[in-house]
Structure formats: C-alpha cells, structure tokens
PDB file of N, CA and C in Angstrom:
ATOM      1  N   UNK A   1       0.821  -1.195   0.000  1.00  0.00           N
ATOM      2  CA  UNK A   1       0.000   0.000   0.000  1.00  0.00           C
ATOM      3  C   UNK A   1       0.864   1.258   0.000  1.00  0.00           C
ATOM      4  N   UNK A   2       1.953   1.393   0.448  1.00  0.00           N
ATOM      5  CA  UNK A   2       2.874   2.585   0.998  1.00  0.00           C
ATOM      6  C   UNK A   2       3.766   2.809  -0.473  1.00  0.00           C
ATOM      7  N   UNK A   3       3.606   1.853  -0.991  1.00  0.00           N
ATOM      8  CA  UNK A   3       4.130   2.390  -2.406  1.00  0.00           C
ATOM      9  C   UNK A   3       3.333   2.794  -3.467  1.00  0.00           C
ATOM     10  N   UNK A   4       2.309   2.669  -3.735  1.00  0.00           N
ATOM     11  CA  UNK A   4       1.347   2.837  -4.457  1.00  0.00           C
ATOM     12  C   UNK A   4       0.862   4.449  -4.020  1.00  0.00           C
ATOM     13  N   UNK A   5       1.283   4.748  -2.816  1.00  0.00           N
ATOM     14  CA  UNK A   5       0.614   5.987  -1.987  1.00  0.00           C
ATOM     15  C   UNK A   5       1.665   6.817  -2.511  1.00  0.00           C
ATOM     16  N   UNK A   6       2.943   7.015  -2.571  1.00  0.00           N
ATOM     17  CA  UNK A   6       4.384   7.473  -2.426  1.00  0.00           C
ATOM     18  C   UNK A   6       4.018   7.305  -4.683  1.00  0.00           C
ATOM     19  N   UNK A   7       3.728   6.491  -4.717  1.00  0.00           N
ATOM     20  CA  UNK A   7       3.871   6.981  -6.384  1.00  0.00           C
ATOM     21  C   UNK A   7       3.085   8.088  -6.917  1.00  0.00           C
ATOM     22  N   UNK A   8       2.147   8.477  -5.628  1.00  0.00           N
ATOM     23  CA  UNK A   8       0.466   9.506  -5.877  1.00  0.00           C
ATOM     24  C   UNK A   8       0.952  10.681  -5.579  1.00  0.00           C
ATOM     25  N   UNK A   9       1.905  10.439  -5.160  1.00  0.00           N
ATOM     26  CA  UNK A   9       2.838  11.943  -4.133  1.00  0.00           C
ATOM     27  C   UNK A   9       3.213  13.304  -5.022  1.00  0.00           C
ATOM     28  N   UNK A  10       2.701  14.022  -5.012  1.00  0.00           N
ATOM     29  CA  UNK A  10       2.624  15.476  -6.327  1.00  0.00           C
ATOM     30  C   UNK A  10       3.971  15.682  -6.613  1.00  0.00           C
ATOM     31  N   UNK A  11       4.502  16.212  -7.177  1.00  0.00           N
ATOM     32  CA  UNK A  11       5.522  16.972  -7.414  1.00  0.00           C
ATOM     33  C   UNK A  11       5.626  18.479  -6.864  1.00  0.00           C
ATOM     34  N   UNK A  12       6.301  19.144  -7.367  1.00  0.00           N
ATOM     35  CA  UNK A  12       7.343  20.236  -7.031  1.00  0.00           C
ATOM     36  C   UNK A  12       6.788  21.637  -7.917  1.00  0.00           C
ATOM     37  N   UNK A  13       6.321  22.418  -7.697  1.00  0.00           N
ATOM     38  CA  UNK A  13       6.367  23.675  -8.058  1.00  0.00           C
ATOM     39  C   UNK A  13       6.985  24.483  -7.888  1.00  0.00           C
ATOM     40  N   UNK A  14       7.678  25.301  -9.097  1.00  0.00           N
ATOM     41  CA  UNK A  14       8.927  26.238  -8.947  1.00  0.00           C
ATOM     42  C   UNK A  14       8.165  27.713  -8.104  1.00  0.00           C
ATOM     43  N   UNK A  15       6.930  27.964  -8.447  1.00  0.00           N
ATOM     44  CA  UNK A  15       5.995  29.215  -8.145  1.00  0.00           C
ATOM     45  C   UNK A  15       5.823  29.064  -6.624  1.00  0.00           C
ATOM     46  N   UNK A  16       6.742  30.328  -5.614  1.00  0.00           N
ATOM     47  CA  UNK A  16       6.595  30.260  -4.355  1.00  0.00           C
ATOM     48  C   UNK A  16       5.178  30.710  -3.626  1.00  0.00           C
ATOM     49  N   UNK A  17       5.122  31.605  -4.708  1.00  0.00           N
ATOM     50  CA  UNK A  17       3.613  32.547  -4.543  1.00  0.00           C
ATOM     51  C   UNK A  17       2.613  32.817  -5.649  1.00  0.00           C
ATOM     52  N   UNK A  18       1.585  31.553  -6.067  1.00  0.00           N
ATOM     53  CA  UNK A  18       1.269  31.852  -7.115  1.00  0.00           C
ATOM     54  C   UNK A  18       0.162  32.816  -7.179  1.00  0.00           C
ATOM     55  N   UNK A  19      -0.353  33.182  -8.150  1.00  0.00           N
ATOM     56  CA  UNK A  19      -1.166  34.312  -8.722  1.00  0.00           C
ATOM     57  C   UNK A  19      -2.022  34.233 -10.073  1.00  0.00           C
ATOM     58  N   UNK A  20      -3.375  35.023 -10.322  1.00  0.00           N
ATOM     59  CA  UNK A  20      -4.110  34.423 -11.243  1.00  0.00           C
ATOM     60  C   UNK A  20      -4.658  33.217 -11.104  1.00  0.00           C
ATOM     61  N   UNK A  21      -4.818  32.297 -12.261  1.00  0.00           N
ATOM     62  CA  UNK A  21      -5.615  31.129 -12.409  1.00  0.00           C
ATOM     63  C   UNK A  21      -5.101  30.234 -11.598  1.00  0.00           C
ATOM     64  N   UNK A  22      -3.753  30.193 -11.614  1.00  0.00           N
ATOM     65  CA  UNK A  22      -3.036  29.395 -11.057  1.00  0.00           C
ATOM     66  C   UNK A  22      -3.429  28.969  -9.504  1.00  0.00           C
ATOM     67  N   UNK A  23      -3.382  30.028  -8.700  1.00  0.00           N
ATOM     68  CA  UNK A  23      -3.441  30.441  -7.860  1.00  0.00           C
ATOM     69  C   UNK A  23      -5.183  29.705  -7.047  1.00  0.00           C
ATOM     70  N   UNK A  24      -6.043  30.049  -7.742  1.00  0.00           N
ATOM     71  CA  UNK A  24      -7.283  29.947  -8.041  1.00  0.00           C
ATOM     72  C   UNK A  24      -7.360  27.940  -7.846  1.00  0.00           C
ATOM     73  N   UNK A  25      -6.522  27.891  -9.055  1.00  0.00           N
ATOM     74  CA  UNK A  25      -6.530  26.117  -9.011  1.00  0.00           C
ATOM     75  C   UNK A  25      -5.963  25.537  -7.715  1.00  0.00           C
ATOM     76  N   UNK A  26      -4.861  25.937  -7.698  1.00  0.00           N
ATOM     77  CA  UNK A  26      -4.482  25.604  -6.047  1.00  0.00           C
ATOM     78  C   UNK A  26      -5.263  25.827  -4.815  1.00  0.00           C
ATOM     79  N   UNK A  27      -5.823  26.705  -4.652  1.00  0.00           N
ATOM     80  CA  UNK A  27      -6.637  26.672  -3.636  1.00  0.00           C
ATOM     81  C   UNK A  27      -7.848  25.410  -4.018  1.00  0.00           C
ATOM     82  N   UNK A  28      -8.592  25.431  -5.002  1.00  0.00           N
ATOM     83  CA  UNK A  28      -9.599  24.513  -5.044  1.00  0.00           C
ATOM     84  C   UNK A  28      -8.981  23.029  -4.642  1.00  0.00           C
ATOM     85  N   UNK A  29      -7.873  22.696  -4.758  1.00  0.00           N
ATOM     86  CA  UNK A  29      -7.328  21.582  -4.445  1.00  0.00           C
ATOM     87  C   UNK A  29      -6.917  20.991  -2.919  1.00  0.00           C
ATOM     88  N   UNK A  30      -7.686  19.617  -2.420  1.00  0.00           N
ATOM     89  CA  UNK A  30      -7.395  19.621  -0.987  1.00  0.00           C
ATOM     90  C   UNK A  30      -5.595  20.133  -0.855  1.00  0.00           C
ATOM     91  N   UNK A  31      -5.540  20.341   0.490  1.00  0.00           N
ATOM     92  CA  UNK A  31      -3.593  20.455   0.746  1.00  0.00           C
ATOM     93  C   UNK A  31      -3.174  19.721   0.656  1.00  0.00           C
ATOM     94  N   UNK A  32      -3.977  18.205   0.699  1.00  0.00           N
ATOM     95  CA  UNK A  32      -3.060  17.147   0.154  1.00  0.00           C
ATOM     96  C   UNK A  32      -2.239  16.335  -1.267  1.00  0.00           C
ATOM     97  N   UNK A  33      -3.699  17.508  -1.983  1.00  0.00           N
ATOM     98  CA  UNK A  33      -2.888  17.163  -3.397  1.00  0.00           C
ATOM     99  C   UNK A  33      -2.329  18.165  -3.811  1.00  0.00           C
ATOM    100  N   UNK A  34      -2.143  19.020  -3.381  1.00  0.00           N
ATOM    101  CA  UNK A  34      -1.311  20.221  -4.377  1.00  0.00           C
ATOM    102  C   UNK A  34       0.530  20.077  -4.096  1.00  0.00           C
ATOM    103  N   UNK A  35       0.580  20.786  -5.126  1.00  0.00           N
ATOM    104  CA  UNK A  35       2.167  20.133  -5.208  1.00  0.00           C
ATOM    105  C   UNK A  35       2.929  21.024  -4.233  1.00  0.00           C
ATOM    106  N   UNK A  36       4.082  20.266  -3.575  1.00  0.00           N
ATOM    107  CA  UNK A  36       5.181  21.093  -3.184  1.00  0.00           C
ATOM    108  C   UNK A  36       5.413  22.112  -2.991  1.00  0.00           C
ATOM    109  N   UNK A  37       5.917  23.213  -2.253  1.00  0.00           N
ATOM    110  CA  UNK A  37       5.936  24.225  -2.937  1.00  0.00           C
ATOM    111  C   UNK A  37       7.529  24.631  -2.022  1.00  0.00           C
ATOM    112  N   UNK A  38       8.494  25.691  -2.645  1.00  0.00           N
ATOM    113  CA  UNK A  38       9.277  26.059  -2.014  1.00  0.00           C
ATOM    114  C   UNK A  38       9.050  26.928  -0.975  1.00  0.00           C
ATOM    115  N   UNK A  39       9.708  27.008   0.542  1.00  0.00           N
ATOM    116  CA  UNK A  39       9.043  27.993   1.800  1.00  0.00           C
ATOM    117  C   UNK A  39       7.465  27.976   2.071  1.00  0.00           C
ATOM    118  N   UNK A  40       7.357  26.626   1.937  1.00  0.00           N
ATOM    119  CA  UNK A  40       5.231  26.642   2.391  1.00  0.00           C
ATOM    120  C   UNK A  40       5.335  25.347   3.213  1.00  0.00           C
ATOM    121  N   UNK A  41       5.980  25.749   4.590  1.00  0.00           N
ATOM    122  CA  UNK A  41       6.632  24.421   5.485  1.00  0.00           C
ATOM    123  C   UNK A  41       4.833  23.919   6.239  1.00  0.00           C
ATOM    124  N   UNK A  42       4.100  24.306   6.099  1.00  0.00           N
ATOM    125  CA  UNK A  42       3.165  24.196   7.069  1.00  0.00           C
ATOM    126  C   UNK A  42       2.454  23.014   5.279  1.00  0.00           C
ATOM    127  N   UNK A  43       1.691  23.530   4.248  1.00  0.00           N
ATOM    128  CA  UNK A  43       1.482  22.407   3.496  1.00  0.00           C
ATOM    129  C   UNK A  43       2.211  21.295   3.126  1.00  0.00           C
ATOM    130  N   UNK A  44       3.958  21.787   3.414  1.00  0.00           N
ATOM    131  CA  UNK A  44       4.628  20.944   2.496  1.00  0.00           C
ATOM    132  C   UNK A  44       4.574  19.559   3.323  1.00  0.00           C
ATOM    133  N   UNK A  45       4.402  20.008   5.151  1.00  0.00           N
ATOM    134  CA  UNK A  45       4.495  19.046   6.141  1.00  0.00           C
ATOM    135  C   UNK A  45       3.195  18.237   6.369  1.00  0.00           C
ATOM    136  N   UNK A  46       2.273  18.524   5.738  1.00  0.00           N
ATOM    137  CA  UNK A  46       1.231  18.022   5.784  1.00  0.00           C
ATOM    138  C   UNK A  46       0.949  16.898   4.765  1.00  0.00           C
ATOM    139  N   UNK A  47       1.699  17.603   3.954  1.00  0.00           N
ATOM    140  CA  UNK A  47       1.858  16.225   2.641  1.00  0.00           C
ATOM    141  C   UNK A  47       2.747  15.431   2.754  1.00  0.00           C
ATOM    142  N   UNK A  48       3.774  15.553   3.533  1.00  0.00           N
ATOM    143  CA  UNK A  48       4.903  14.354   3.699  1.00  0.00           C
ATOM    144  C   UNK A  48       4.244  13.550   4.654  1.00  0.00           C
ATOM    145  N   UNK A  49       3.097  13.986   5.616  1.00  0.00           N
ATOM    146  CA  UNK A  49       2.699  13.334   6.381  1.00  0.00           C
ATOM    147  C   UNK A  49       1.841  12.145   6.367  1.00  0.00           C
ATOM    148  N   UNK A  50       0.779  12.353   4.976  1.00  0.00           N
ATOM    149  CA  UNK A  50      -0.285  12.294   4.332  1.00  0.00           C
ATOM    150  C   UNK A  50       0.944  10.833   3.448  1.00  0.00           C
ATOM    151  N   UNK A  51       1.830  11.361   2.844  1.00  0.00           N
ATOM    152  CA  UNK A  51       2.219  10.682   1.504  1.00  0.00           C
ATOM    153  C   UNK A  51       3.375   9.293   2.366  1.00  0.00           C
ATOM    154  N   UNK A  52       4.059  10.262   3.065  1.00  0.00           N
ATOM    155  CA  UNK A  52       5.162   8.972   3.731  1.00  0.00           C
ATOM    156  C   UNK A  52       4.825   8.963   4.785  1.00  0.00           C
ATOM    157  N   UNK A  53       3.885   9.150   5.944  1.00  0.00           N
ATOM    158  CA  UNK A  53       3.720   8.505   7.699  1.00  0.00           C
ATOM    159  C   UNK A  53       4.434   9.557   8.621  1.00  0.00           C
ATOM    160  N   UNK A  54       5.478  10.368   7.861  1.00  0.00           N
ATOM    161  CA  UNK A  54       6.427  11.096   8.508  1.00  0.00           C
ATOM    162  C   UNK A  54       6.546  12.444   8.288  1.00  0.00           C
ATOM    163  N   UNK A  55       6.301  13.341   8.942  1.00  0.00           N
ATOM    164  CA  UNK A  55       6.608  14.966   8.556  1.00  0.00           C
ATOM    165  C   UNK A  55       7.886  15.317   8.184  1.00  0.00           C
ATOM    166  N   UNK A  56       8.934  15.079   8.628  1.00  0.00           N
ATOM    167  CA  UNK A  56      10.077  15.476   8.566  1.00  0.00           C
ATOM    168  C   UNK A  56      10.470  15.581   7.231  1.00  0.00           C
ATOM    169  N   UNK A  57      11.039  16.752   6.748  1.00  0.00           N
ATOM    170  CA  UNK A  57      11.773  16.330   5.520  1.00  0.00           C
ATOM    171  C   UNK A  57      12.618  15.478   5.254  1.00  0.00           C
ATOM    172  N   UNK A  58      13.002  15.073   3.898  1.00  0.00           N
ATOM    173  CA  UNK A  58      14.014  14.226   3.850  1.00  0.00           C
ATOM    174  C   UNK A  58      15.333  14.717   3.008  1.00  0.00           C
ATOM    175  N   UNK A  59      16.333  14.815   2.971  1.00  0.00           N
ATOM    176  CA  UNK A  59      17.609  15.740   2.293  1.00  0.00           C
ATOM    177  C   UNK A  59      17.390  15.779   1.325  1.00  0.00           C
ATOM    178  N   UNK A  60      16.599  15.018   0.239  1.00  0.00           N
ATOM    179  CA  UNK A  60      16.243  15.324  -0.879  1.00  0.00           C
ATOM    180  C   UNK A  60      15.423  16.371  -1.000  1.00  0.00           C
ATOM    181  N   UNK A  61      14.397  16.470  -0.180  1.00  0.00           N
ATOM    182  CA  UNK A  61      13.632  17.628  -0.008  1.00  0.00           C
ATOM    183  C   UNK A  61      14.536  18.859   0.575  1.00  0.00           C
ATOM    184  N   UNK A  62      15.148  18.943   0.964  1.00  0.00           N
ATOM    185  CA  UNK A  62      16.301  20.097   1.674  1.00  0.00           C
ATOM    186  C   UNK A  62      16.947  20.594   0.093  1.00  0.00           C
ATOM    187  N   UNK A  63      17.204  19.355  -0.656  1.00  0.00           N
ATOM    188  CA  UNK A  63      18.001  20.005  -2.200  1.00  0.00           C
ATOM    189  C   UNK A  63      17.011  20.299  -3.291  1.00  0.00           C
ATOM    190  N   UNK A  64      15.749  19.606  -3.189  1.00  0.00           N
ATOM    191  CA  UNK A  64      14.994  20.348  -3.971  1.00  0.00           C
ATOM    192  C   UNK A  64      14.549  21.657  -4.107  1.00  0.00           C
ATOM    193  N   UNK A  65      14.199  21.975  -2.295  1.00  0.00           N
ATOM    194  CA  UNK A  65      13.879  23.503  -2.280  1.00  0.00           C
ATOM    195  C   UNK A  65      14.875  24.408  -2.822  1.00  0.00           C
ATOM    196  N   UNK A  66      16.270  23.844  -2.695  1.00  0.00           N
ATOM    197  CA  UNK A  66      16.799  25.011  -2.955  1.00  0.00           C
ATOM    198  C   UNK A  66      17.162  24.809  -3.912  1.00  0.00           C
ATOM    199  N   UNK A  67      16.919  23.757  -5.135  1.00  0.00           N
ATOM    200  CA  UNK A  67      17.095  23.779  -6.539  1.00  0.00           C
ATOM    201  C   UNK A  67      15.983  24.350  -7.405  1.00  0.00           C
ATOM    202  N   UNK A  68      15.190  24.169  -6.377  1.00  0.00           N
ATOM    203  CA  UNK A  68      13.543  25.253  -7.104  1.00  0.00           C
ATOM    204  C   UNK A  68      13.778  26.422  -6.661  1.00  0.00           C
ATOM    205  N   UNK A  69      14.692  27.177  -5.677  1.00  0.00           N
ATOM    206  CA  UNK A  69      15.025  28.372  -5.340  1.00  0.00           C
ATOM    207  C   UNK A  69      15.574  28.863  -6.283  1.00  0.00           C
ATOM    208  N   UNK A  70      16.464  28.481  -6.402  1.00  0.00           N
ATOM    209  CA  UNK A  70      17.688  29.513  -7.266  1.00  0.00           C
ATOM    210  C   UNK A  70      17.163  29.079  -8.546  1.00  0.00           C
ATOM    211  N   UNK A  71      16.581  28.126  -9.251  1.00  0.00           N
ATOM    212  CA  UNK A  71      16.441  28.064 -10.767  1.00  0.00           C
ATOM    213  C   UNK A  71      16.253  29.437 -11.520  1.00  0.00           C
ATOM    214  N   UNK A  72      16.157  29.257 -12.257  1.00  0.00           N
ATOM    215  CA  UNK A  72      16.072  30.872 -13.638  1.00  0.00           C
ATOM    216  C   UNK A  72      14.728  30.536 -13.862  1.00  0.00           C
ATOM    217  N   UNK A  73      13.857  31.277 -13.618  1.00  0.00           N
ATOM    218  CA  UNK A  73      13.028  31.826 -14.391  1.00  0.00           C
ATOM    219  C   UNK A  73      12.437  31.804 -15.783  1.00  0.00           C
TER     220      UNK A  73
END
C-alpha cells in the first residue's frame, strides 16, 4: 500500500507565490494534493505526512527547495 501511496505523491512547483488562475486552481485543491511548494513548510508538512507517515523532511527535499530556489526563471 505505501508504495502505491508514495507513487500519488505530487511533485514540485517552482511558483513560491502563485497568482491568477493558477493560484485559483491551487486553492480549489485539498492540501493534500497540491504540489510542493518552495518555503510553504506548514502544506509541504502536511503532505509528507499524508504521503510517507512522517513529517520530517528528507535531504532530498532540503536540495529540492533550494534547486527550485535559485532556478532561472
């Protein structure tokens, strides 16, 4: 079951603060499915919780944020 759950697990959005439609779609979406987001520790912990049993980040998540940080635009 825990893998099948972990394959459902959203991805990563580069948009820290989205806006417009975007914005709009995300909210309509429970917090459990919306994706990732960089500096949004309160959803992001809710979905690791939801997806792996565990809040804590994991170092991959420590290098993602900050590879969705600094990316270009």
């Amino acid at each position: 079951m825990a893998d099948s759950v972990v394959a459902a697990e959203p991805g990563w959005s580069p948009i820290v603060i989205p806006t417009g439609q975007y914005r709009e779609q995300i909210k309509s979406m429970p917090i459990e499915m919306r994706p990732y987001r960089p500096l949004h520790f309160y959803g992001n912990t809710i979905r690791r919780n939801h997806y792996r049993g565990n809040p804590a980040p994991m170092p991959r998540d420590i290098s993602t944020t900050a590879t969705e940080l600094i990316r270009p635009r």
